[in-house]
C-alpha atoms as a PDB file:
ATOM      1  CA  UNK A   1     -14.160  -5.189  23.731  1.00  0.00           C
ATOM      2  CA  UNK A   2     -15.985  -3.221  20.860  1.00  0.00           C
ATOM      3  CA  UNK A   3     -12.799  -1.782  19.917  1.00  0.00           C
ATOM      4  CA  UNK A   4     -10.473  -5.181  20.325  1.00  0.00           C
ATOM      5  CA  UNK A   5     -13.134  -6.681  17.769  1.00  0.00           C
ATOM      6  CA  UNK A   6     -13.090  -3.664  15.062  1.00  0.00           C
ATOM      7  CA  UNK A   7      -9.436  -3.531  14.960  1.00  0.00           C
ATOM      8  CA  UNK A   8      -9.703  -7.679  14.716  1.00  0.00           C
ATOM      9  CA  UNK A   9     -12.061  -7.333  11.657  1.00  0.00           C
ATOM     10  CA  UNK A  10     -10.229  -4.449  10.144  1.00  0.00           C
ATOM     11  CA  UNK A  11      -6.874  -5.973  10.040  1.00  0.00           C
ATOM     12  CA  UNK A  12      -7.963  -9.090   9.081  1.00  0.00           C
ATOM     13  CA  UNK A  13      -8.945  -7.240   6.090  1.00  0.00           C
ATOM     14  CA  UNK A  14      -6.065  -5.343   5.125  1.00  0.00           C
ATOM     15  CA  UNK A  15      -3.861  -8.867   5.871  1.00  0.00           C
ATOM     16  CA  UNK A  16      -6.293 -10.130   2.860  1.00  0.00           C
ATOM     17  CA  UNK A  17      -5.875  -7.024   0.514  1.00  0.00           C
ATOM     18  CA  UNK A  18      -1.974  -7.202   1.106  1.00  0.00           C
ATOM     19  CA  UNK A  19      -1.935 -11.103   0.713  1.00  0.00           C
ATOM     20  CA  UNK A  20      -3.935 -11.224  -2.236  1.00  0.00           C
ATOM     21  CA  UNK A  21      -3.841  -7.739  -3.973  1.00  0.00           C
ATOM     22  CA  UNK A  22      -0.016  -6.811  -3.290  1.00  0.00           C
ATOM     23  CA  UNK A  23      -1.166  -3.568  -2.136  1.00  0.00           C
ATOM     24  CA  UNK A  24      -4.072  -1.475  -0.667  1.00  0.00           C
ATOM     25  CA  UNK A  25      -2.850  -2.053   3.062  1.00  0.00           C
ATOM     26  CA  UNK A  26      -1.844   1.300   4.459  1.00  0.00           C
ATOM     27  CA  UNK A  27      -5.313   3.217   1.566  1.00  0.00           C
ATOM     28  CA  UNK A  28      -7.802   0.747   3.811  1.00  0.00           C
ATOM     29  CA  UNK A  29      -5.855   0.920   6.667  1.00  0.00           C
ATOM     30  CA  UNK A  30      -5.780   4.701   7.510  1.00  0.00           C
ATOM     31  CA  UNK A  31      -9.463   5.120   7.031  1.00  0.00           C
ATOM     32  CA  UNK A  32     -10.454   2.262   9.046  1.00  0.00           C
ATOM     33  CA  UNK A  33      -8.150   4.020  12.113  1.00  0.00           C
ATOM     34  CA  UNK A  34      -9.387   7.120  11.784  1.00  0.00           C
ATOM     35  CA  UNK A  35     -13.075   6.112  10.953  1.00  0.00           C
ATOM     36  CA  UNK A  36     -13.484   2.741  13.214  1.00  0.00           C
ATOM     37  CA  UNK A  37     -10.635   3.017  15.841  1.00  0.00           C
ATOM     38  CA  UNK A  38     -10.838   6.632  16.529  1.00  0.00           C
ATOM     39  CA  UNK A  39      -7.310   7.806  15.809  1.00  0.00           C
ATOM     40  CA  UNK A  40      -6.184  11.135  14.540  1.00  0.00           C
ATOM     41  CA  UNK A  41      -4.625  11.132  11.069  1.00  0.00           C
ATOM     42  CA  UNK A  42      -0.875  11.608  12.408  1.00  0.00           C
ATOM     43  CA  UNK A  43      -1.506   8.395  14.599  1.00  0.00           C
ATOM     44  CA  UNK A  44      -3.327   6.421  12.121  1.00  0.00           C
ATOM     45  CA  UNK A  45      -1.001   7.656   9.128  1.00  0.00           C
ATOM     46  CA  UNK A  46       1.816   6.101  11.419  1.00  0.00           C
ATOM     47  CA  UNK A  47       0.047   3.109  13.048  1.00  0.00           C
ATOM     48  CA  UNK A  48      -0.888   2.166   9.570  1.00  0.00           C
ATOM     49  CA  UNK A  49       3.023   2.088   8.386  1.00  0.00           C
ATOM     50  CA  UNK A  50       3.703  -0.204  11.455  1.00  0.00           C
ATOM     51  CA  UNK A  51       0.886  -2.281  10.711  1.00  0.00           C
ATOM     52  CA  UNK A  52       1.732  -2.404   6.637  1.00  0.00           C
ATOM     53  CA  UNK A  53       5.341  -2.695   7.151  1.00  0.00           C
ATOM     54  CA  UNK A  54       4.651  -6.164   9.560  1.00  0.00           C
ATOM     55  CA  UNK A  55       2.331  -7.450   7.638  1.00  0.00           C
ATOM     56  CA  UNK A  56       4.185  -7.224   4.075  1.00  0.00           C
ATOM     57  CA  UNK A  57       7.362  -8.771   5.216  1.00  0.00           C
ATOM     58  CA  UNK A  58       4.957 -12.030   6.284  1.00  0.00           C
ATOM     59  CA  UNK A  59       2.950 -11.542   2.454  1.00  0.00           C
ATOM     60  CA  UNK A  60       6.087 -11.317   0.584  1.00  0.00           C
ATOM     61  CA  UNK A  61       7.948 -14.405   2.284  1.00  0.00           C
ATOM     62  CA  UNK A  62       5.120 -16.163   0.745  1.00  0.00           C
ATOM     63  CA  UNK A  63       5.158 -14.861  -3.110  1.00  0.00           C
ATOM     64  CA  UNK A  64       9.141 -15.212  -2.660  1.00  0.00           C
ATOM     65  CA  UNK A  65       8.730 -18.994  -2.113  1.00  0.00           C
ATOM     66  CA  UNK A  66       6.847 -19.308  -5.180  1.00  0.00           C
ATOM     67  CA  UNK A  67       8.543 -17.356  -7.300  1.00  0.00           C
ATOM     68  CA  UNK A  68       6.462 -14.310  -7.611  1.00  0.00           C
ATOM     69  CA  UNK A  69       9.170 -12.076  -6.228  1.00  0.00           C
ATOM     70  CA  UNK A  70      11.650  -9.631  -9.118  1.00  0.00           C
ATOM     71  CA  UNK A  71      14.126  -8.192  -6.523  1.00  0.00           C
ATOM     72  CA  UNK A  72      16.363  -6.494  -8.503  1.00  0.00           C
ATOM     73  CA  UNK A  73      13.602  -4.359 -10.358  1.00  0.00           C
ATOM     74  CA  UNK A  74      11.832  -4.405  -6.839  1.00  0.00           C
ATOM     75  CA  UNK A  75      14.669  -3.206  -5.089  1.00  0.00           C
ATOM     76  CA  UNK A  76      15.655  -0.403  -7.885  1.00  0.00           C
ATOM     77  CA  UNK A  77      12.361   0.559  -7.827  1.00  0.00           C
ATOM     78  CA  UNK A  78      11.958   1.246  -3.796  1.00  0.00           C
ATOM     79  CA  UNK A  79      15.337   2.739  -3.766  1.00  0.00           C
ATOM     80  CA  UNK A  80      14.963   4.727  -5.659  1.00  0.00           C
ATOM     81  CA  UNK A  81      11.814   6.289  -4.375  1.00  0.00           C
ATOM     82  CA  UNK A  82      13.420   6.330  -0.805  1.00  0.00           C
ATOM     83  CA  UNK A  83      14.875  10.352  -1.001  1.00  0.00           C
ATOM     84  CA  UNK A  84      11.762  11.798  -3.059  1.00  0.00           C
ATOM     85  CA  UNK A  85       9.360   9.960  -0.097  1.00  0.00           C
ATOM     86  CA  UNK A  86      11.191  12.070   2.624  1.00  0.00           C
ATOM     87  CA  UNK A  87      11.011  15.785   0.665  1.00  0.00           C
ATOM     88  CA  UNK A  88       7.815  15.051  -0.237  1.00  0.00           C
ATOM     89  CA  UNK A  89       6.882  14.105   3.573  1.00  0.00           C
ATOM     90  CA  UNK A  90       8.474  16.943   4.499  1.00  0.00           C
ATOM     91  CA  UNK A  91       6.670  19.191   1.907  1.00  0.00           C
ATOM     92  CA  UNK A  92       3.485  17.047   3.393  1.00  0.00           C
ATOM     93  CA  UNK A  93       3.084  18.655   6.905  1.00  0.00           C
ATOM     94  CA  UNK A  94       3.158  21.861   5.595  1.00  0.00           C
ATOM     95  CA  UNK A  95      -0.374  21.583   3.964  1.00  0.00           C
ATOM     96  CA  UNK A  96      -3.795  20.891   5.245  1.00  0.00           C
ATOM     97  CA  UNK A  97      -5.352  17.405   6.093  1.00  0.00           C
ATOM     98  CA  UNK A  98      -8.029  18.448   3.880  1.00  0.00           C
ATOM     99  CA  UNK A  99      -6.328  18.896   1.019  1.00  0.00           C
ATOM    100  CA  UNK A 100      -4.071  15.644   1.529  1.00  0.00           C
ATOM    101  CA  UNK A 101      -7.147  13.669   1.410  1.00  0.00           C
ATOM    102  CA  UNK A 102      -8.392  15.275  -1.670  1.00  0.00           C
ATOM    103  CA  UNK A 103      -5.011  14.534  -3.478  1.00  0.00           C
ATOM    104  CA  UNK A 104      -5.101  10.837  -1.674  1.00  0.00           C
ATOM    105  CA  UNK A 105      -8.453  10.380  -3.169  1.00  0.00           C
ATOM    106  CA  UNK A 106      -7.902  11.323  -6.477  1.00  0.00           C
ATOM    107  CA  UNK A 107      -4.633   9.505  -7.383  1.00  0.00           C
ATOM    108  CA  UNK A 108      -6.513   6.294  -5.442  1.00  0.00           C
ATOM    109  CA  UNK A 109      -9.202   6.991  -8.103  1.00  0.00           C
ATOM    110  CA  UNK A 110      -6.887   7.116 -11.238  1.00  0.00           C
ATOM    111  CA  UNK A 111      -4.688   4.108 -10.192  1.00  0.00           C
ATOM    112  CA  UNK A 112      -7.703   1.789 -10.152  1.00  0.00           C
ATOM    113  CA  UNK A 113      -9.135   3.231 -13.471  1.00  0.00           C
ATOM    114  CA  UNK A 114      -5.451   2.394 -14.955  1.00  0.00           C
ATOM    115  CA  UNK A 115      -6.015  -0.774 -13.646  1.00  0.00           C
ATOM    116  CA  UNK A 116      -9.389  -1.384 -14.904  1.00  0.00           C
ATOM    117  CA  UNK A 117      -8.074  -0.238 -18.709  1.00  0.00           C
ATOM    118  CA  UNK A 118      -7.476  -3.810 -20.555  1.00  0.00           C
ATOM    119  CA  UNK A 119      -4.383  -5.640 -19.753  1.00  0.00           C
ATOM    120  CA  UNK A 120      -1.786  -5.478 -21.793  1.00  0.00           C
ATOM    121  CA  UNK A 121       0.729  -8.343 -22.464  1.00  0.00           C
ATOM    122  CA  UNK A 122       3.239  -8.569 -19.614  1.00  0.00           C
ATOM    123  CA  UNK A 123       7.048  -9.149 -19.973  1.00  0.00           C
ATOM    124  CA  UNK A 124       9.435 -11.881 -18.484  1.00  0.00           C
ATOM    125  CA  UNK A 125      10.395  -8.750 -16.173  1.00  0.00           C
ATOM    126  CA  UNK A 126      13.564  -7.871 -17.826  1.00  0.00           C
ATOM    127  CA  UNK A 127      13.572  -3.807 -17.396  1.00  0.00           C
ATOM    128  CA  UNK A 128      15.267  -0.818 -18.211  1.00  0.00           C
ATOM    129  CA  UNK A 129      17.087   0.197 -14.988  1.00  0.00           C
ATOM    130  CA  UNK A 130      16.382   3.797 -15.952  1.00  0.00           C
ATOM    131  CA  UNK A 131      12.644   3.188 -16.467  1.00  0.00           C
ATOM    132  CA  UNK A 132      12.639   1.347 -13.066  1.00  0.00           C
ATOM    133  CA  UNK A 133      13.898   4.096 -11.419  1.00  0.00           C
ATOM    134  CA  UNK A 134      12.365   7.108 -12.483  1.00  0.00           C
ATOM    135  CA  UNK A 135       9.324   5.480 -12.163  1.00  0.00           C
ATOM    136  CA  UNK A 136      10.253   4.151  -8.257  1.00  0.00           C
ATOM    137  CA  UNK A 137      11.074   8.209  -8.079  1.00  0.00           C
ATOM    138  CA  UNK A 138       7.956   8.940  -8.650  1.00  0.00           C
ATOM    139  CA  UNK A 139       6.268   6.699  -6.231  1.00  0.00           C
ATOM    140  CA  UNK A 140       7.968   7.613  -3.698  1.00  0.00           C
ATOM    141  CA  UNK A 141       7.321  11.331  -3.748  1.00  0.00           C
ATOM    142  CA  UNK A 142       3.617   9.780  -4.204  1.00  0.00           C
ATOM    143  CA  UNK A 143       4.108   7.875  -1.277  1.00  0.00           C
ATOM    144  CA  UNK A 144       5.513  10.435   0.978  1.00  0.00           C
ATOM    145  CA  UNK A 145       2.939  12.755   0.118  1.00  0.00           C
ATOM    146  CA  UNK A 146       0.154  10.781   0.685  1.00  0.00           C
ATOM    147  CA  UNK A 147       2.149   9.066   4.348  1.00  0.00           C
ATOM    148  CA  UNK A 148       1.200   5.727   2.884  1.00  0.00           C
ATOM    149  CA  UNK A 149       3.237   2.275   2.065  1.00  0.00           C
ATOM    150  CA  UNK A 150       2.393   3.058  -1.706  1.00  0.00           C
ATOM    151  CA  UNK A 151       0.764  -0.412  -2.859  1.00  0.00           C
ATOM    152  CA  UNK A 152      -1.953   0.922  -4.346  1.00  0.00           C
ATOM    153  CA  UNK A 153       0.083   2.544  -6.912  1.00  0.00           C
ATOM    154  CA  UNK A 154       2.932   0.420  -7.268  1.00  0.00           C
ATOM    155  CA  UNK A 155       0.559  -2.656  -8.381  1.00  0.00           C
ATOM    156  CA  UNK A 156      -0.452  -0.287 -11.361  1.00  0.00           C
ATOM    157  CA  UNK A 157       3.353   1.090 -11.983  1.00  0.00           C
ATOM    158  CA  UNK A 158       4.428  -2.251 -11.896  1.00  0.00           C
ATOM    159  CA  UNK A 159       2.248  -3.635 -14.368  1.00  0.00           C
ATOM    160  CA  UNK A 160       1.362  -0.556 -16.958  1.00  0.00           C
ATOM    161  CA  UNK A 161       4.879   1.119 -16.787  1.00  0.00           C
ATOM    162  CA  UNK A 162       7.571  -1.787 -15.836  1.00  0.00           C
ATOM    163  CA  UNK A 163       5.147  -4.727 -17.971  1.00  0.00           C
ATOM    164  CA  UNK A 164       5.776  -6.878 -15.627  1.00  0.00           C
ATOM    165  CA  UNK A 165       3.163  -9.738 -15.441  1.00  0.00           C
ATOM    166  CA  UNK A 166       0.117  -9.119 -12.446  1.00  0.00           C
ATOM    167  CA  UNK A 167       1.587 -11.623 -10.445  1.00  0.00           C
ATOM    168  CA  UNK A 168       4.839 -11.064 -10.283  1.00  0.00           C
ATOM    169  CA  UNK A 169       3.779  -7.249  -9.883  1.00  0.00           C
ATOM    170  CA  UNK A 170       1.858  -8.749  -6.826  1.00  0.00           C
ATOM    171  CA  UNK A 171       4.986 -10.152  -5.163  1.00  0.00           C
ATOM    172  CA  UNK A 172       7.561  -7.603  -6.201  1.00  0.00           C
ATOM    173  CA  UNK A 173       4.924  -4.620  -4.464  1.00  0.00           C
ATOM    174  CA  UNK A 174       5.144  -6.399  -1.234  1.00  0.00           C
ATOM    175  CA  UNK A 175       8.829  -5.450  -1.568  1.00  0.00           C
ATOM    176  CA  UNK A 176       8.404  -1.977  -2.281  1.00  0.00           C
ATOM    177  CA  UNK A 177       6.026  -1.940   0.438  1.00  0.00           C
ATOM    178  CA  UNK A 178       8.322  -2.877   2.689  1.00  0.00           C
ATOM    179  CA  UNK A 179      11.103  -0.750   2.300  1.00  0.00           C
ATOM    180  CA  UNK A 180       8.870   2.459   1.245  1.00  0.00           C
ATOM    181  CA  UNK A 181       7.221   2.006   4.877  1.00  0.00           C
ATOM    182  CA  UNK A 182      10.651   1.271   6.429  1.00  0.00           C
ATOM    183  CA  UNK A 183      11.755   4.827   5.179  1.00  0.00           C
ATOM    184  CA  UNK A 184       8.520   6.557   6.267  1.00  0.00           C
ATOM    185  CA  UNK A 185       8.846   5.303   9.565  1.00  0.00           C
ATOM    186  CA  UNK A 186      12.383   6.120  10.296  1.00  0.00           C
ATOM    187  CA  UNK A 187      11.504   9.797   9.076  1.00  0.00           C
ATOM    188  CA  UNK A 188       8.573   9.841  11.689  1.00  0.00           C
ATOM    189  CA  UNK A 189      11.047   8.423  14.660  1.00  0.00           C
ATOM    190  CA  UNK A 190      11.195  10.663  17.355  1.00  0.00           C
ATOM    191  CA  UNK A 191       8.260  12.832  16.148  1.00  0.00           C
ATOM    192  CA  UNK A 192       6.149  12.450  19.404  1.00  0.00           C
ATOM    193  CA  UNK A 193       3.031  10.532  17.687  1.00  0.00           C
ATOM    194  CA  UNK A 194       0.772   8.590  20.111  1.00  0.00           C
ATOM    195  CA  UNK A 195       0.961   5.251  18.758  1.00  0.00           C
ATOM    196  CA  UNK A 196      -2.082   2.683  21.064  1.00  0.00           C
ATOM    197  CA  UNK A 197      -0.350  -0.843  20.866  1.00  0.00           C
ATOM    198  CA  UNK A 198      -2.846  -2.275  22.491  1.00  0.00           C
ATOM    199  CA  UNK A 199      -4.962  -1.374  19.360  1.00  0.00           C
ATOM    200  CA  UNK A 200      -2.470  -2.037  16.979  1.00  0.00           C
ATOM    201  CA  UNK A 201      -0.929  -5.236  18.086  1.00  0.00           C
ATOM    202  CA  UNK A 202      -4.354  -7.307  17.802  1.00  0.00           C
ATOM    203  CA  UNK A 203      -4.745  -5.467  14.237  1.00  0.00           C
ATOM    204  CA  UNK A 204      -1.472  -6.295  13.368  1.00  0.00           C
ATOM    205  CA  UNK A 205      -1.894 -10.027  13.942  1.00  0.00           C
ATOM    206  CA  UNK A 206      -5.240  -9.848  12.430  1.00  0.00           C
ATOM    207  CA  UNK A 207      -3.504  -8.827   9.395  1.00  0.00           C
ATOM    208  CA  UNK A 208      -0.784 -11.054   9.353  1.00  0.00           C
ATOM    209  CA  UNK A 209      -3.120 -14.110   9.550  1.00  0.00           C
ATOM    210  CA  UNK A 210      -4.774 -12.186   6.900  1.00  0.00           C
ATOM    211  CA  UNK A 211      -2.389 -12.038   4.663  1.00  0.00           C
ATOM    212  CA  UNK A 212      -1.658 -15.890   4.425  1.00  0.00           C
ATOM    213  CA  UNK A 213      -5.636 -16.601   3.376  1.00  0.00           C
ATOM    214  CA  UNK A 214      -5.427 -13.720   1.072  1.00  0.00           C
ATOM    215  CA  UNK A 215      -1.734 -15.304  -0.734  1.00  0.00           C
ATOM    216  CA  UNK A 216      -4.134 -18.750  -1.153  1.00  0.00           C
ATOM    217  CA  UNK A 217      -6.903 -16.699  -2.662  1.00  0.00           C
ATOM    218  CA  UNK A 218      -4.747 -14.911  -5.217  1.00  0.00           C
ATOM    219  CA  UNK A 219      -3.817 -18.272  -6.437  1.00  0.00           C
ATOM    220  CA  UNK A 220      -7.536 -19.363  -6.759  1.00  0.00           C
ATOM    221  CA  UNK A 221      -7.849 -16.312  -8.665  1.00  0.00           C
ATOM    222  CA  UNK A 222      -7.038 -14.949 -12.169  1.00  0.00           C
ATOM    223  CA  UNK A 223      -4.548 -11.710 -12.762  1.00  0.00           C
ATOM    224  CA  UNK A 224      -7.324 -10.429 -14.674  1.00  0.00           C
ATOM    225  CA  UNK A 225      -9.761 -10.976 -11.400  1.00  0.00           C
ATOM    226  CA  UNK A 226      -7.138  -9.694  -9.046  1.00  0.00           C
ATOM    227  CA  UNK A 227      -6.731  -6.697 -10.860  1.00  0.00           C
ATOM    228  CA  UNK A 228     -10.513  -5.994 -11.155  1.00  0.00           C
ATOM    229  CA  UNK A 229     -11.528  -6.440  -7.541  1.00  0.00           C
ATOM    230  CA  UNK A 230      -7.889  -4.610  -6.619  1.00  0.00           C
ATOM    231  CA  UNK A 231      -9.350  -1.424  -8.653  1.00  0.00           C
ATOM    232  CA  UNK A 232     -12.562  -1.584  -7.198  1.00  0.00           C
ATOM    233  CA  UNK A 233     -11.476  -1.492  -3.938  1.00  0.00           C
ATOM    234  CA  UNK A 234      -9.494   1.721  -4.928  1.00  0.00           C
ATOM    235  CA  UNK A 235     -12.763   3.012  -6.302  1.00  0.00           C
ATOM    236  CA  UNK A 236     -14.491   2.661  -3.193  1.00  0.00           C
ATOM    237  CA  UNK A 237     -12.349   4.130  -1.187  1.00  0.00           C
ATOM    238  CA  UNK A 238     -11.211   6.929  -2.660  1.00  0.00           C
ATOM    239  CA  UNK A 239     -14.836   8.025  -3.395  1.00  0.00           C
ATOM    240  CA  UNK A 240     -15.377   7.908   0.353  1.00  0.00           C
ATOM    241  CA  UNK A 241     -12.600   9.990   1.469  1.00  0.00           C
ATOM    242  CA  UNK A 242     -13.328  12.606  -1.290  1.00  0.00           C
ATOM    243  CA  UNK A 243     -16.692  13.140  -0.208  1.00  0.00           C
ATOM    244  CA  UNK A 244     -15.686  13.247   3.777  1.00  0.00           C
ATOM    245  CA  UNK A 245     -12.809  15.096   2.480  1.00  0.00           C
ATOM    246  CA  UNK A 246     -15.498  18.200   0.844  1.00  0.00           C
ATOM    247  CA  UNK A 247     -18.356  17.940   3.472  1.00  0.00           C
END
């Protein structure tokens, strides 16, 4: 029952970070697996993509109906990113979890300082194609690195690289999201990884329900707030996981 509750709790918390942040799903998610649920990091690492992937298709129906969605730069962006994810997944199980965590920790850290830097003007979201691309590239060998859905740093990419205003970059990161887990999880198919449904179902509806309070806070809320409590969280986190990481 202990357990049922925690992963209740825990997803109903990432539902709220993906709903209202656009990201930070699968950087809360893996710790709270690992740390609160007792899974190994290959399980949680691939519970977590499950668990992101479901609950970003529910967030992002919700910022498409109101506009908050740029799917051609979102969809350049993830595509783009889809090849470098899987050679640098690959690359990824070749290396030691302590030294993934280090790396996850630090670029966790330096996203939310970007984001904490003063905002600068946004655009209507009219993009270079080649700037949307190379920097989707470079997400996506991010992503595949780290075996995450990449929200935390697409939120920052989006807005400091691409200008694109913080809410829009909200909505079009659910997108990326999605199809950045997609890939990761057809790469893992077949790999053998325990995967506890009856863990991850009740987080995964957790999160979904989640999700829909967090898209009606993000509308209570500023860009600048969003942004602020989105880097924080980032903060947090990656400061925990770089000291478990070196003890």
């Amino acid at each position: 029952m202990t357990t049922l509750v925690l992963a209740l709790v825990a997803g109903a918390v990432i539902g709220l970070a993906l709903g209202g942040l656009g990201g930070g799903g699968s950087v809360l998610a893996v710790p709270a697996l690992i740390y609160l649920l007792g899974f190994t990091p290959a399980e949680a690492t691939t519970a977590s993509l499950v668990i992101v992937t479901l609950t970003s298709v529910t967030a992002l129906a919700g910022h498409a109906r109101d506009g908050n969605v740029v799917w051609r730069t979102g969809l350049l962006f993830a595509a783009a990113g889809i090849l470098p994810a899987m050679l640098a997944g690959a690359a990824a199980g070749h290396l030691p979890q302590a030294v993934l965590t280090i790396a996850f920790s630090v670029i966790a850290a330096l996203a939310a300082v970007r984001m904490l830097r003063p905002a600068r003007a946004g655009s209507t979201g009219r993009v270079s194609p080649g700037r949307a691309g190379a920097a989707g590239a470079g997400l996506g060998a991010v992503t595949g690195f780290l075996g995450v859905g990449g929200g935390f740093l697409a939120v920052p990419a989006l807005v400091g690289v691409l200008k694109l205003p913080m809410r829009r970059a909200v909505g079009t990161s659910l997108l990326v999201i999605t199809i950045n887990s997609l890939a990761a999880l057809g790469a893992r198919a077949g790999s053998g990884t325990h995967l506890d449904w009856a863990v991850i179902a009740p987080f995964t509806a957790a999160a979904v329900l989640g999700a829909w309070d967090g898209k009606r806070l993000s509308k209570k809320l500023k860009g600048g707030t969003l942004q602020r409590v989105f880097a924080y969280v980032l903060l947090a986190v990656a400061v925990f996981m770089l000291v478990d990481a070196l003890l």
